[in-house]
C-alpha atoms as a PDB file:
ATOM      1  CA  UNK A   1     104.951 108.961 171.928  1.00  0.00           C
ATOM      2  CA  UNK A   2     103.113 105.387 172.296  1.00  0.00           C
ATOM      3  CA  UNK A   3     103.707 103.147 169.753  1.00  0.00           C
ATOM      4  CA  UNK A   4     100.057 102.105 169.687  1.00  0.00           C
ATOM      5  CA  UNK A   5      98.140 103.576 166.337  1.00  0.00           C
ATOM      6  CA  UNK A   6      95.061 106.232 167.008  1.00  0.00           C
ATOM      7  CA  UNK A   7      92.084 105.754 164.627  1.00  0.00           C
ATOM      8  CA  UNK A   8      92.429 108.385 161.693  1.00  0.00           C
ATOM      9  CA  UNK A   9      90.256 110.641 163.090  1.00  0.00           C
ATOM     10  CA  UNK A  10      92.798 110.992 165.719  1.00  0.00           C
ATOM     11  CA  UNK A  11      95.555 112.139 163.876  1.00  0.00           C
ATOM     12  CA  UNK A  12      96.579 115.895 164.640  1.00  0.00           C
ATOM     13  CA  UNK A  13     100.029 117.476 166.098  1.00  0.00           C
ATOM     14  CA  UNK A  14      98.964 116.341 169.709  1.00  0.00           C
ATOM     15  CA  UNK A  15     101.250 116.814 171.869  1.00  0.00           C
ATOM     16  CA  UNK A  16     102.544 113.550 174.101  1.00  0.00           C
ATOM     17  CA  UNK A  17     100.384 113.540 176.463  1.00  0.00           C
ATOM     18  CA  UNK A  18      97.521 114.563 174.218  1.00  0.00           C
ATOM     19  CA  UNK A  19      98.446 111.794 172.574  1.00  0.00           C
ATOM     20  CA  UNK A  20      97.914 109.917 175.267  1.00  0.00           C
ATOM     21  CA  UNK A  21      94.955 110.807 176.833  1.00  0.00           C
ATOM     22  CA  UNK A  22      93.146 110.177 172.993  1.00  0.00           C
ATOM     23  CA  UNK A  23      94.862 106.732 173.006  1.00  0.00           C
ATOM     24  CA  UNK A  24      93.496 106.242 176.456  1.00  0.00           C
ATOM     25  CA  UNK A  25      90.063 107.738 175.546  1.00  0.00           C
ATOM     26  CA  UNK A  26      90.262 105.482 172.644  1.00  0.00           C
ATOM     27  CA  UNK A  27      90.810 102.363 174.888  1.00  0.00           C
ATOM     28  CA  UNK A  28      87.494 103.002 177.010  1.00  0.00           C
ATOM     29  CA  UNK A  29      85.395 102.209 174.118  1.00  0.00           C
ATOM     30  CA  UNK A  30      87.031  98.838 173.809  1.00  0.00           C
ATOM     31  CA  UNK A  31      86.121  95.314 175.561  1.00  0.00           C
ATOM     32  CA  UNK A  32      88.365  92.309 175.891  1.00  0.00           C
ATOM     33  CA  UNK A  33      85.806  90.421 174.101  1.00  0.00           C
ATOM     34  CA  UNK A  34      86.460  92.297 171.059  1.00  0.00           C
ATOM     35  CA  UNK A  35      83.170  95.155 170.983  1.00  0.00           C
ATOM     36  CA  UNK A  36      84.194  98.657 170.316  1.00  0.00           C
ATOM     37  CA  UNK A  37      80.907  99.944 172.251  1.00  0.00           C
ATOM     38  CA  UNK A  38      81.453  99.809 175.718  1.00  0.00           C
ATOM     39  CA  UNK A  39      79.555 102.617 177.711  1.00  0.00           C
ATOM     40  CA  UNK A  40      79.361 104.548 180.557  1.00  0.00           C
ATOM     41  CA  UNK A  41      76.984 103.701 183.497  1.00  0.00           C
ATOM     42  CA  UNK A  42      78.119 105.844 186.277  1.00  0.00           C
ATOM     43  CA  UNK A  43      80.320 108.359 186.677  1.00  0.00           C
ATOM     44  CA  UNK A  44      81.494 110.330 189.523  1.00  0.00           C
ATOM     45  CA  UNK A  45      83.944 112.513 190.540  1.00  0.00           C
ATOM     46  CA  UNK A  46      86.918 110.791 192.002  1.00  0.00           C
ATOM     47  CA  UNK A  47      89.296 113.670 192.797  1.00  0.00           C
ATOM     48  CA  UNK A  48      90.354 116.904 191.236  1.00  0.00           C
ATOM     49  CA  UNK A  49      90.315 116.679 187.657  1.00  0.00           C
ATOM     50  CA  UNK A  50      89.653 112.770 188.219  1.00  0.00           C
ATOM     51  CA  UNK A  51      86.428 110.801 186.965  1.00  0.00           C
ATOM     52  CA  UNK A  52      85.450 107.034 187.981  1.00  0.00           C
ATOM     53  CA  UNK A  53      83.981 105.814 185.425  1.00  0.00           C
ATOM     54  CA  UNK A  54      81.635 102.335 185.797  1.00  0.00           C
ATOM     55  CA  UNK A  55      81.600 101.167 182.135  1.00  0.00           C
ATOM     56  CA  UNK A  56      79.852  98.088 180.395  1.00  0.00           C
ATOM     57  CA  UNK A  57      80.007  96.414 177.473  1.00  0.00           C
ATOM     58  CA  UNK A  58      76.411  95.986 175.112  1.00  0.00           C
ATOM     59  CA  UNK A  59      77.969  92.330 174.124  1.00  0.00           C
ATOM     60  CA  UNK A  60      79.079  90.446 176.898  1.00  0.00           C
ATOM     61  CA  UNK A  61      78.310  92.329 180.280  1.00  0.00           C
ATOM     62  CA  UNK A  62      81.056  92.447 181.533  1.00  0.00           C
ATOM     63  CA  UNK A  63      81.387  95.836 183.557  1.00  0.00           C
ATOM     64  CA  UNK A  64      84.254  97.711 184.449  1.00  0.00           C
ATOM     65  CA  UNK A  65      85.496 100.396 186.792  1.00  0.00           C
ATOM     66  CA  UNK A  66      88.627 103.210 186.523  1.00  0.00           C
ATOM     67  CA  UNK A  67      89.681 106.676 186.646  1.00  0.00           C
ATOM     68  CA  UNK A  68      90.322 108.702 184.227  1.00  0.00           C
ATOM     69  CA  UNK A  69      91.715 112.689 183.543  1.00  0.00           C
ATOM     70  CA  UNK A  70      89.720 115.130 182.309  1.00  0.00           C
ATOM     71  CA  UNK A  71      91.509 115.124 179.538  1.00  0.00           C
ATOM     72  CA  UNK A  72      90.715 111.761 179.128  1.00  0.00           C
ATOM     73  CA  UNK A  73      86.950 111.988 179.732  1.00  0.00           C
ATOM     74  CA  UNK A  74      86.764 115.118 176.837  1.00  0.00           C
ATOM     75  CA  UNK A  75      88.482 112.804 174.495  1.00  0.00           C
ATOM     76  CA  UNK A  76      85.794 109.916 175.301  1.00  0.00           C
ATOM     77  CA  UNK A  77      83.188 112.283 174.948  1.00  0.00           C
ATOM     78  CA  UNK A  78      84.256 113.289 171.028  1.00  0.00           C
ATOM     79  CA  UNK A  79      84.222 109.701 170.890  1.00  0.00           C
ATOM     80  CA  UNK A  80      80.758 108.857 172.207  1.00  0.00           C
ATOM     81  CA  UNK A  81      79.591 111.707 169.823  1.00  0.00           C
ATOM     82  CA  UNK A  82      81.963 110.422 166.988  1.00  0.00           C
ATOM     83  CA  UNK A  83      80.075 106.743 167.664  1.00  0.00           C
ATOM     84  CA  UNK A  84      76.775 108.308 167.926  1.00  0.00           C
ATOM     85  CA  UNK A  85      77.076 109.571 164.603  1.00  0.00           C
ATOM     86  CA  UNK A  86      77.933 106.344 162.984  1.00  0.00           C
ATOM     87  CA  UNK A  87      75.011 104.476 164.752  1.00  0.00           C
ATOM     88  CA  UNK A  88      72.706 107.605 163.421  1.00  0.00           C
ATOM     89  CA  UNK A  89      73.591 107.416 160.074  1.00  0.00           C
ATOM     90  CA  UNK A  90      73.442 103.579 159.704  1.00  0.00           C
ATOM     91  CA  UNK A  91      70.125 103.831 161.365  1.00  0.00           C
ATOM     92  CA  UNK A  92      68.982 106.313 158.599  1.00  0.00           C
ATOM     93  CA  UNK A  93      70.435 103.785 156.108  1.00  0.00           C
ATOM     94  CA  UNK A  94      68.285 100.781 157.260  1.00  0.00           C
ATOM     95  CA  UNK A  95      64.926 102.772 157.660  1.00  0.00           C
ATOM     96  CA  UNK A  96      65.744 103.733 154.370  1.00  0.00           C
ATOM     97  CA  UNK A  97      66.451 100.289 153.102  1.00  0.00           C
ATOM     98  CA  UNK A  98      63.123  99.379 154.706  1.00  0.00           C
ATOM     99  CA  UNK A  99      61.102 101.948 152.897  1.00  0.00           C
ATOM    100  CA  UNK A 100      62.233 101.025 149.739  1.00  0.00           C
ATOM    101  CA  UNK A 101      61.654  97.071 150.139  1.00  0.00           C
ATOM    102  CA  UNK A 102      58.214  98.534 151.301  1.00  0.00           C
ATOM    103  CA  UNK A 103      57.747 100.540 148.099  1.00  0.00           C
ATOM    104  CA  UNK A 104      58.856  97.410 145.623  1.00  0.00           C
ATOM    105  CA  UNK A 105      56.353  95.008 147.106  1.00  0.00           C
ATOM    106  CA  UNK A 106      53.487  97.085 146.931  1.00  0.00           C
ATOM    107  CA  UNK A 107      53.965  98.085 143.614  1.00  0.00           C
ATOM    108  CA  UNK A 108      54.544  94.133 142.620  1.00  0.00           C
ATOM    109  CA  UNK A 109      50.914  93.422 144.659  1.00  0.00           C
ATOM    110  CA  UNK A 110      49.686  96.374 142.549  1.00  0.00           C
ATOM    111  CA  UNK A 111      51.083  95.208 139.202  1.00  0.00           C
ATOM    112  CA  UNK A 112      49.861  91.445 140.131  1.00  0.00           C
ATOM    113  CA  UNK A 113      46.573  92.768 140.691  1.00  0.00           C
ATOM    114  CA  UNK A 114      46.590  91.806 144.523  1.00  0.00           C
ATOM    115  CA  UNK A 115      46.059  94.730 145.878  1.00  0.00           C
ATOM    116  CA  UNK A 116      42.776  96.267 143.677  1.00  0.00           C
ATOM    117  CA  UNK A 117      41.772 100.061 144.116  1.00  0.00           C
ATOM    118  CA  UNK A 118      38.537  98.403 146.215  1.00  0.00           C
ATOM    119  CA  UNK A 119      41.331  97.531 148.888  1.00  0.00           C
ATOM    120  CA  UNK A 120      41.467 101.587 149.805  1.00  0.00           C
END
């Protein structure tokens, strides 16, 4: 087994090479300069059962090539749908946010009387 740590969501009975490919899936996602959202730009088939993958990272740019496993690639892909998720939900959290900031200052311009029912 590696001695590197999978993120919680990871943890199951994988076997060692399971374990492996879900490290290595893992790794994909993350850029030397520290951001945990590098993406895919290409892909292509590189051989059988083999993807080249031509990744970039949202931060700094930098862009990256390598080939992976399948098993590697459907590991990346729970993660690009596990990261998905979390960019959903904190989206929903700041439209929400924004509604309700909305909400409070036009009810203080209606209780201040600067908004008047002549405004409609």
């Amino acid at each position: 087994m590696s001695d590197r740590e999978l993120p919680p969501r990871w943890e199951k009975n994988y076997t060692e090479q399971q374990h492996e490919s879900a490290v290595a899936a893992h790794d994909l996602t993350i850029c030397g300069c520290g951001c945990n959202y590098v993406q895919p730009i290409h892909w292509d088939e590189a051989e059988p059962k083999h993807w080249r993958m031509e990744m970039r990272c949202p931060n700094c740019d930098n862009c990256t090539s390598t080939i992976v496993s399948d098993e590697v690639v459907d590991y990346y892909d729970l993660e690009m749908e596990m990261g998905a998720k979390v960019l959903a939900k904190s989206l929903n959290i700041a439209v929400e946010q924004r509604e309700e900031d909305e909400i409070a200052r036009l009810r203080l311009a209606l209780d201040t009387e600067l908004i008047l029912p002549e405004d409609f």
